[in-house]
PDB file of N, CA and C in Angstrom:
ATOM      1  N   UNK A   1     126.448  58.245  86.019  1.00  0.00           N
ATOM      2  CA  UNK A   1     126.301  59.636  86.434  1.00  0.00           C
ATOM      3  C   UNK A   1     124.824  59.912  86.702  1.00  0.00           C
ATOM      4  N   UNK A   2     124.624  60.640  87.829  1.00  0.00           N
ATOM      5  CA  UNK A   2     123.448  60.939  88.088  1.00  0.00           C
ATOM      6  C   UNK A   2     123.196  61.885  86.872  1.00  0.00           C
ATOM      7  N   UNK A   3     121.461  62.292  86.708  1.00  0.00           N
ATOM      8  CA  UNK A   3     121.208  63.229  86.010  1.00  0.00           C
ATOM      9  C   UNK A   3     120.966  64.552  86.426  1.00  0.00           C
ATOM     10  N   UNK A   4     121.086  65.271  85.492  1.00  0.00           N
ATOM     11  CA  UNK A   4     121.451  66.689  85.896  1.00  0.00           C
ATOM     12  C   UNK A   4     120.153  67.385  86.880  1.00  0.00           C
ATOM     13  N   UNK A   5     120.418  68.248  87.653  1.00  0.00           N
ATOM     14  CA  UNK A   5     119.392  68.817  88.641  1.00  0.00           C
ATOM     15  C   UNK A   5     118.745  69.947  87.744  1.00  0.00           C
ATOM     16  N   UNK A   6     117.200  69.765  87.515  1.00  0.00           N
ATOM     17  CA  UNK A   6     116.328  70.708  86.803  1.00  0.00           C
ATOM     18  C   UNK A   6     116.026  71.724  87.605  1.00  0.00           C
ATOM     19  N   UNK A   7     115.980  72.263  89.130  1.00  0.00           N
ATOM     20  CA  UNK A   7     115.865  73.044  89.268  1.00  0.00           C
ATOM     21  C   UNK A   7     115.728  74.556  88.989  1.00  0.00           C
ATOM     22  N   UNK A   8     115.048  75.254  88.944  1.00  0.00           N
ATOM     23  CA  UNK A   8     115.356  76.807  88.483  1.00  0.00           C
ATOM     24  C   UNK A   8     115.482  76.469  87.040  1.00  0.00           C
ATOM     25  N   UNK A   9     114.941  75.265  86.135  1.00  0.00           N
ATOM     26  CA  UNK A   9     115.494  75.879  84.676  1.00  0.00           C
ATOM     27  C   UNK A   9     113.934  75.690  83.980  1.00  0.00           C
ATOM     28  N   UNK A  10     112.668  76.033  84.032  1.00  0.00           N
ATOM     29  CA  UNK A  10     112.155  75.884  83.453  1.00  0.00           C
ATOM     30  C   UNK A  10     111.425  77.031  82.826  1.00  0.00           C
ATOM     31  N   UNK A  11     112.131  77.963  82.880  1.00  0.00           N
ATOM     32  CA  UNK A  11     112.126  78.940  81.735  1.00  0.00           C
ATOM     33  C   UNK A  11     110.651  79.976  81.842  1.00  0.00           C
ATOM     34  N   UNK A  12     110.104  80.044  83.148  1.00  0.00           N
ATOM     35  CA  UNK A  12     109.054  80.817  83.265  1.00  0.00           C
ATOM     36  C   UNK A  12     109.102  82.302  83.414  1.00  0.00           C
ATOM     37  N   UNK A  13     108.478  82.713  82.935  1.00  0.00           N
ATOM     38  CA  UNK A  13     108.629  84.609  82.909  1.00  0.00           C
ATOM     39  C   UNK A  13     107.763  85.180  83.830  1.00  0.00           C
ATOM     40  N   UNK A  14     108.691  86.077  84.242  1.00  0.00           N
ATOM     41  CA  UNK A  14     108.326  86.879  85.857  1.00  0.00           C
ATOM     42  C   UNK A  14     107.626  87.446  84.967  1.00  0.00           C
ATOM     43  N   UNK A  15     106.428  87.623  85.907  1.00  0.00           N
ATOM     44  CA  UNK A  15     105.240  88.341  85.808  1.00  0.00           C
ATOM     45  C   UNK A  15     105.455  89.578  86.798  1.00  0.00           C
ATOM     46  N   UNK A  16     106.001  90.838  85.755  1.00  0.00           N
ATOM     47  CA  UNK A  16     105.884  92.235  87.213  1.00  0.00           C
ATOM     48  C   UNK A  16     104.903  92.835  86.860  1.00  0.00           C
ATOM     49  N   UNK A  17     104.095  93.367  87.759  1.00  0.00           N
ATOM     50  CA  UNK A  17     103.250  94.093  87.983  1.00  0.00           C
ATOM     51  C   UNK A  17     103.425  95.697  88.137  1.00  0.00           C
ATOM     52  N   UNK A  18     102.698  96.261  87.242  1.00  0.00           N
ATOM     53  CA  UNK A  18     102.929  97.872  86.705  1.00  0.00           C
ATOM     54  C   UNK A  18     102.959  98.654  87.861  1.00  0.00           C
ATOM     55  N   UNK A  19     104.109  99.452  88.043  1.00  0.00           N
ATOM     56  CA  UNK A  19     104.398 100.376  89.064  1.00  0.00           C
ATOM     57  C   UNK A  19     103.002 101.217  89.315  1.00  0.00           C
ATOM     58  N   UNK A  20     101.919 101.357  88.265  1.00  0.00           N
ATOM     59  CA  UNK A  20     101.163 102.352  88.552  1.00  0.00           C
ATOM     60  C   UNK A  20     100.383 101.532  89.289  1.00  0.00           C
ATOM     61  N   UNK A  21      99.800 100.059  89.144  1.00  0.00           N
ATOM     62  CA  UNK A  21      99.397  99.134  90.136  1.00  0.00           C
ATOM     63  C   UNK A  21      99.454  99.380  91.402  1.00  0.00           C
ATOM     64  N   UNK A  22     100.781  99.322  91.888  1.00  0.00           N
ATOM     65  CA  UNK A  22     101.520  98.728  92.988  1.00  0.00           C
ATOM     66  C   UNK A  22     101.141 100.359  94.019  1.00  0.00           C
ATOM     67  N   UNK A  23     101.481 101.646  93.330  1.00  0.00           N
ATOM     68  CA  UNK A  23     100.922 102.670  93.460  1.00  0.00           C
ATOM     69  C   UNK A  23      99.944 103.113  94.234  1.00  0.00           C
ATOM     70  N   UNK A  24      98.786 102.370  93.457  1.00  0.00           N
ATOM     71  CA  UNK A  24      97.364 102.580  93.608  1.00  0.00           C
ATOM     72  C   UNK A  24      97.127 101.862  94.674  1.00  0.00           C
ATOM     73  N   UNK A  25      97.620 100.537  95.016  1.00  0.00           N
ATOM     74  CA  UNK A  25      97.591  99.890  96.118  1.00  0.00           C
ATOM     75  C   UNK A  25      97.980 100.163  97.147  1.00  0.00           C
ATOM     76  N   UNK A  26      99.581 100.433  97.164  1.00  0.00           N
ATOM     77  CA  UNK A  26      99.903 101.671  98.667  1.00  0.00           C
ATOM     78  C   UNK A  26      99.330 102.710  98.481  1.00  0.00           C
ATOM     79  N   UNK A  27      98.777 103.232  97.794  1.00  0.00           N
ATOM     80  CA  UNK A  27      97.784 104.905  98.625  1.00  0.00           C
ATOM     81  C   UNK A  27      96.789 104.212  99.673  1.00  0.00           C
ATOM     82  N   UNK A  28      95.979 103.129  98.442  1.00  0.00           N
ATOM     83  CA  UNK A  28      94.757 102.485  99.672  1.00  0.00           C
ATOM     84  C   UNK A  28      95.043 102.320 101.071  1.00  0.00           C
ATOM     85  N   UNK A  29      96.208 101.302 101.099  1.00  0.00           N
ATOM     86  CA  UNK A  29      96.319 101.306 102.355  1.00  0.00           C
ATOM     87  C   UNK A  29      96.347 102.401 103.344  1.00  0.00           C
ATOM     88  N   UNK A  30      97.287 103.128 102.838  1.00  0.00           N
ATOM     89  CA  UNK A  30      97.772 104.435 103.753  1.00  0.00           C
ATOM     90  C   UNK A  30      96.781 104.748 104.138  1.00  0.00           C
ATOM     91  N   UNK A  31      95.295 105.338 103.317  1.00  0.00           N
ATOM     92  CA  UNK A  31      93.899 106.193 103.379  1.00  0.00           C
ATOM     93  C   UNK A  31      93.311 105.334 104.597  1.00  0.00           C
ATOM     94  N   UNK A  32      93.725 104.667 104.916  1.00  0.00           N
ATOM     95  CA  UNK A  32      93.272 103.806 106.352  1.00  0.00           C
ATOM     96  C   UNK A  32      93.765 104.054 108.096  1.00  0.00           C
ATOM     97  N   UNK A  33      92.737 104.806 108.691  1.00  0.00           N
ATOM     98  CA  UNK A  33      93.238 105.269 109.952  1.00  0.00           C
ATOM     99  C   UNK A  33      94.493 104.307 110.693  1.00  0.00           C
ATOM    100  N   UNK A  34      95.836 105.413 111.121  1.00  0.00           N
ATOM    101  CA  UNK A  34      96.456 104.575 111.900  1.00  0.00           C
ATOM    102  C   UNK A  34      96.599 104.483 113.045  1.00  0.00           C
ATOM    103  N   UNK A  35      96.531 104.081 113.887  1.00  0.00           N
ATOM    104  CA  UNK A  35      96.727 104.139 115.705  1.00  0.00           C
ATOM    105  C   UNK A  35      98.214 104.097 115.881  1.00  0.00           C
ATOM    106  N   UNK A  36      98.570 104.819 117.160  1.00  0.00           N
ATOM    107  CA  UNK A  36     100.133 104.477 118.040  1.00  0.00           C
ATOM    108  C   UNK A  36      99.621 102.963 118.232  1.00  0.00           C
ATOM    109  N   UNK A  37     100.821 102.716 118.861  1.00  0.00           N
ATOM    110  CA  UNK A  37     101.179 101.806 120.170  1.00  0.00           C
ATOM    111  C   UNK A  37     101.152 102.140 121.300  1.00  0.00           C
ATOM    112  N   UNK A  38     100.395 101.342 122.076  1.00  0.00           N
ATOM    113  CA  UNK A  38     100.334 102.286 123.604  1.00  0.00           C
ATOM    114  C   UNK A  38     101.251 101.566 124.188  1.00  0.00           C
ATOM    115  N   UNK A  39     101.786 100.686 124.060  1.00  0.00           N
ATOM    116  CA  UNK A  39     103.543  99.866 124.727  1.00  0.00           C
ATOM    117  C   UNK A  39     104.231 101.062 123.672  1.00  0.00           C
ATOM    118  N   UNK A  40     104.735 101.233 125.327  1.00  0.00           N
ATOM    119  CA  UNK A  40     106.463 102.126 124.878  1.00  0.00           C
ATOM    120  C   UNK A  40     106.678 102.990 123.661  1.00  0.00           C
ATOM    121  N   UNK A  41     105.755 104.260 123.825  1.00  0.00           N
ATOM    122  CA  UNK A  41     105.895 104.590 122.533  1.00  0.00           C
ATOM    123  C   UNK A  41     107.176 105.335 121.805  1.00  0.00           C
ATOM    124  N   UNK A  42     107.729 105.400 123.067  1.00  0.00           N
ATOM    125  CA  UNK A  42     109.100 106.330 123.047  1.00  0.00           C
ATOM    126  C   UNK A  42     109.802 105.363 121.495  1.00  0.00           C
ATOM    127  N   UNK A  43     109.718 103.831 121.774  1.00  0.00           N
ATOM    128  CA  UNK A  43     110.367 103.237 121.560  1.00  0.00           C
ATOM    129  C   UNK A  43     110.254 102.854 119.862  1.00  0.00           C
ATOM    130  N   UNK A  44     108.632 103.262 119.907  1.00  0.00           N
ATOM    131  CA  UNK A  44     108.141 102.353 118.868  1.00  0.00           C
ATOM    132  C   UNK A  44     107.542 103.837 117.719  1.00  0.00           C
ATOM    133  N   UNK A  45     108.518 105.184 117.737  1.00  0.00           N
ATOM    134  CA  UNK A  45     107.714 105.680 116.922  1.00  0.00           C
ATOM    135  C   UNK A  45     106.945 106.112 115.729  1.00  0.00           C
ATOM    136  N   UNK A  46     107.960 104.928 114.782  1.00  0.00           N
ATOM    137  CA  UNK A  46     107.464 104.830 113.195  1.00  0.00           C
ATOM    138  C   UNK A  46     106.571 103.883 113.166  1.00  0.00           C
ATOM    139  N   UNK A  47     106.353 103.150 114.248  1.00  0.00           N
ATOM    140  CA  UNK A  47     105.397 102.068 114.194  1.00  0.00           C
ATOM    141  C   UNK A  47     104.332 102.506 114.068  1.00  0.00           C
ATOM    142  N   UNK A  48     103.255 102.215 113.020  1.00  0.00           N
ATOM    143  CA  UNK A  48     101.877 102.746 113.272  1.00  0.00           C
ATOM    144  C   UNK A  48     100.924 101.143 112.887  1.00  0.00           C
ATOM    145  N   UNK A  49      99.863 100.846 113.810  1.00  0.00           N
ATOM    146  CA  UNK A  49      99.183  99.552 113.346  1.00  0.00           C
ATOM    147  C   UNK A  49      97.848 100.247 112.788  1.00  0.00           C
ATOM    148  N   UNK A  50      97.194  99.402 112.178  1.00  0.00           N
ATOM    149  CA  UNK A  50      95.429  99.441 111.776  1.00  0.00           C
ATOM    150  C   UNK A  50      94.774  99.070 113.080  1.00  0.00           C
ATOM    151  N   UNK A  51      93.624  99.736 112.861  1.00  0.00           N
ATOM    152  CA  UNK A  51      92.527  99.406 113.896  1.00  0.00           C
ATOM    153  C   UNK A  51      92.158  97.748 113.945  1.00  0.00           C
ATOM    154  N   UNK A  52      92.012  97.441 115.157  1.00  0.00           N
ATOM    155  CA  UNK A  52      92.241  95.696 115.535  1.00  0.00           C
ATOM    156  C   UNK A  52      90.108  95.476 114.646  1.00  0.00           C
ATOM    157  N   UNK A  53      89.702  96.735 114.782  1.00  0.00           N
ATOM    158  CA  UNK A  53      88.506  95.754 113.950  1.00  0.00           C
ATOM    159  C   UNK A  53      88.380  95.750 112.881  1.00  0.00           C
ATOM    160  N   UNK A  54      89.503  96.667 112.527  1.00  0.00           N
ATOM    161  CA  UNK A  54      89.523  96.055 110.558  1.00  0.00           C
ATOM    162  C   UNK A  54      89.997  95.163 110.153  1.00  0.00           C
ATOM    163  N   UNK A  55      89.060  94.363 109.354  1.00  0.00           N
ATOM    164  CA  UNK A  55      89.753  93.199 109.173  1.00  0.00           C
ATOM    165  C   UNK A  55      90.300  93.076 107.542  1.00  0.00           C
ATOM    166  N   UNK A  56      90.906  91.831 107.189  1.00  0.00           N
ATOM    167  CA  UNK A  56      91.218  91.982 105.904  1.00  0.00           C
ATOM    168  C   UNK A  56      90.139  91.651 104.866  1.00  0.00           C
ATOM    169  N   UNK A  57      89.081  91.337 105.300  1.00  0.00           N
ATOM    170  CA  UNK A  57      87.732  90.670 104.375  1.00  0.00           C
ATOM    171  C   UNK A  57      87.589  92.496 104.014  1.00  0.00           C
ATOM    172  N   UNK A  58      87.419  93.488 104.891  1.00  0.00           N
ATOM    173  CA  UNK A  58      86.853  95.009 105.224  1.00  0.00           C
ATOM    174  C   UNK A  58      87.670  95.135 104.316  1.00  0.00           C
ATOM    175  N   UNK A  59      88.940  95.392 104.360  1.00  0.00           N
ATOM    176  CA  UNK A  59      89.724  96.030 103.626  1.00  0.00           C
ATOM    177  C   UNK A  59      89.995  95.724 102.280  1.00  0.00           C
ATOM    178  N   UNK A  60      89.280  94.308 101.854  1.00  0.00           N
ATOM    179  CA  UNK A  60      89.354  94.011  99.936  1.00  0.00           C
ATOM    180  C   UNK A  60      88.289  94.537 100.157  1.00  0.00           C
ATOM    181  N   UNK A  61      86.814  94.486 100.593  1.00  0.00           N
ATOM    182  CA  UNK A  61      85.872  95.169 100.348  1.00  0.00           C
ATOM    183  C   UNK A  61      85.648  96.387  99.706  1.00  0.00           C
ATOM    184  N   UNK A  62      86.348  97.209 100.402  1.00  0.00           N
ATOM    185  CA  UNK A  62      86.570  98.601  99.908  1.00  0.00           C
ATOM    186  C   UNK A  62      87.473  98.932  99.015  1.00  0.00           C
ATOM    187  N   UNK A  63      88.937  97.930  98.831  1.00  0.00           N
ATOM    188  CA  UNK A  63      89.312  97.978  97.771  1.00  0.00           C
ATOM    189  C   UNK A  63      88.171  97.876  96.441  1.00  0.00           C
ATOM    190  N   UNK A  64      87.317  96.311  96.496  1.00  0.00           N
ATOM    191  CA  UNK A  64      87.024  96.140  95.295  1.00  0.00           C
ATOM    192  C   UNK A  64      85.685  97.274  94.743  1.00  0.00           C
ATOM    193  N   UNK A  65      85.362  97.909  95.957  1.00  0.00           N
ATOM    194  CA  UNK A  65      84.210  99.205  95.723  1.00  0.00           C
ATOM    195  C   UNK A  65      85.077 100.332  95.201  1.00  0.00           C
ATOM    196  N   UNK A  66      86.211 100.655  95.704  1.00  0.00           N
ATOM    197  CA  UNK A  66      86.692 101.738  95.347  1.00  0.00           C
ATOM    198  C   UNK A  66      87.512 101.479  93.630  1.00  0.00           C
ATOM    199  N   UNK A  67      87.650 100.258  92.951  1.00  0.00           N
ATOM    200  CA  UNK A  67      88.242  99.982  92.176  1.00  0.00           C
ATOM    201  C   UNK A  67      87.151 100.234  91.202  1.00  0.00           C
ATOM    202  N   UNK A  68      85.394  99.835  91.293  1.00  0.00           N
ATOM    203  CA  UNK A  68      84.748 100.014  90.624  1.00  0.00           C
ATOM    204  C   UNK A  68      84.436 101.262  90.028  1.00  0.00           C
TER     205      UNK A  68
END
């Protein structure tokens, strides 16, 4: 007999992260100007993107300033 498949059994504990966390993290984002879409906006109107020169280096930046 083959031996049994260990998969999935090694007994590690989910690590969740505190709702007030997760919170604090979607406000940040939001507080960040959003632009339309200029394709089809009829189409696209919950869509909102970030400005193409923010980048994600910018955006921990100010996380880790605003955390201080």
């Amino acid at each position: 007999m083959p031996a049994s498949d260990l998969r999935r059994k090694h007994g590690h504990v989910k690590r969740k992260i505190p709702q007030a966390s997760l919170d604090y993290v979607k406000a940040h984002i939001a507080s960040f100007p959003v632009n339309d879409s200029h394709y089809t906006r009829t189409h696209s109107e919950h869509r909102k993107y970030l400005n193409p020169s923010l980048s994600l280096e910018q955006m921990y930046r100010m996380y880790v300033s605003e955390c201080q």
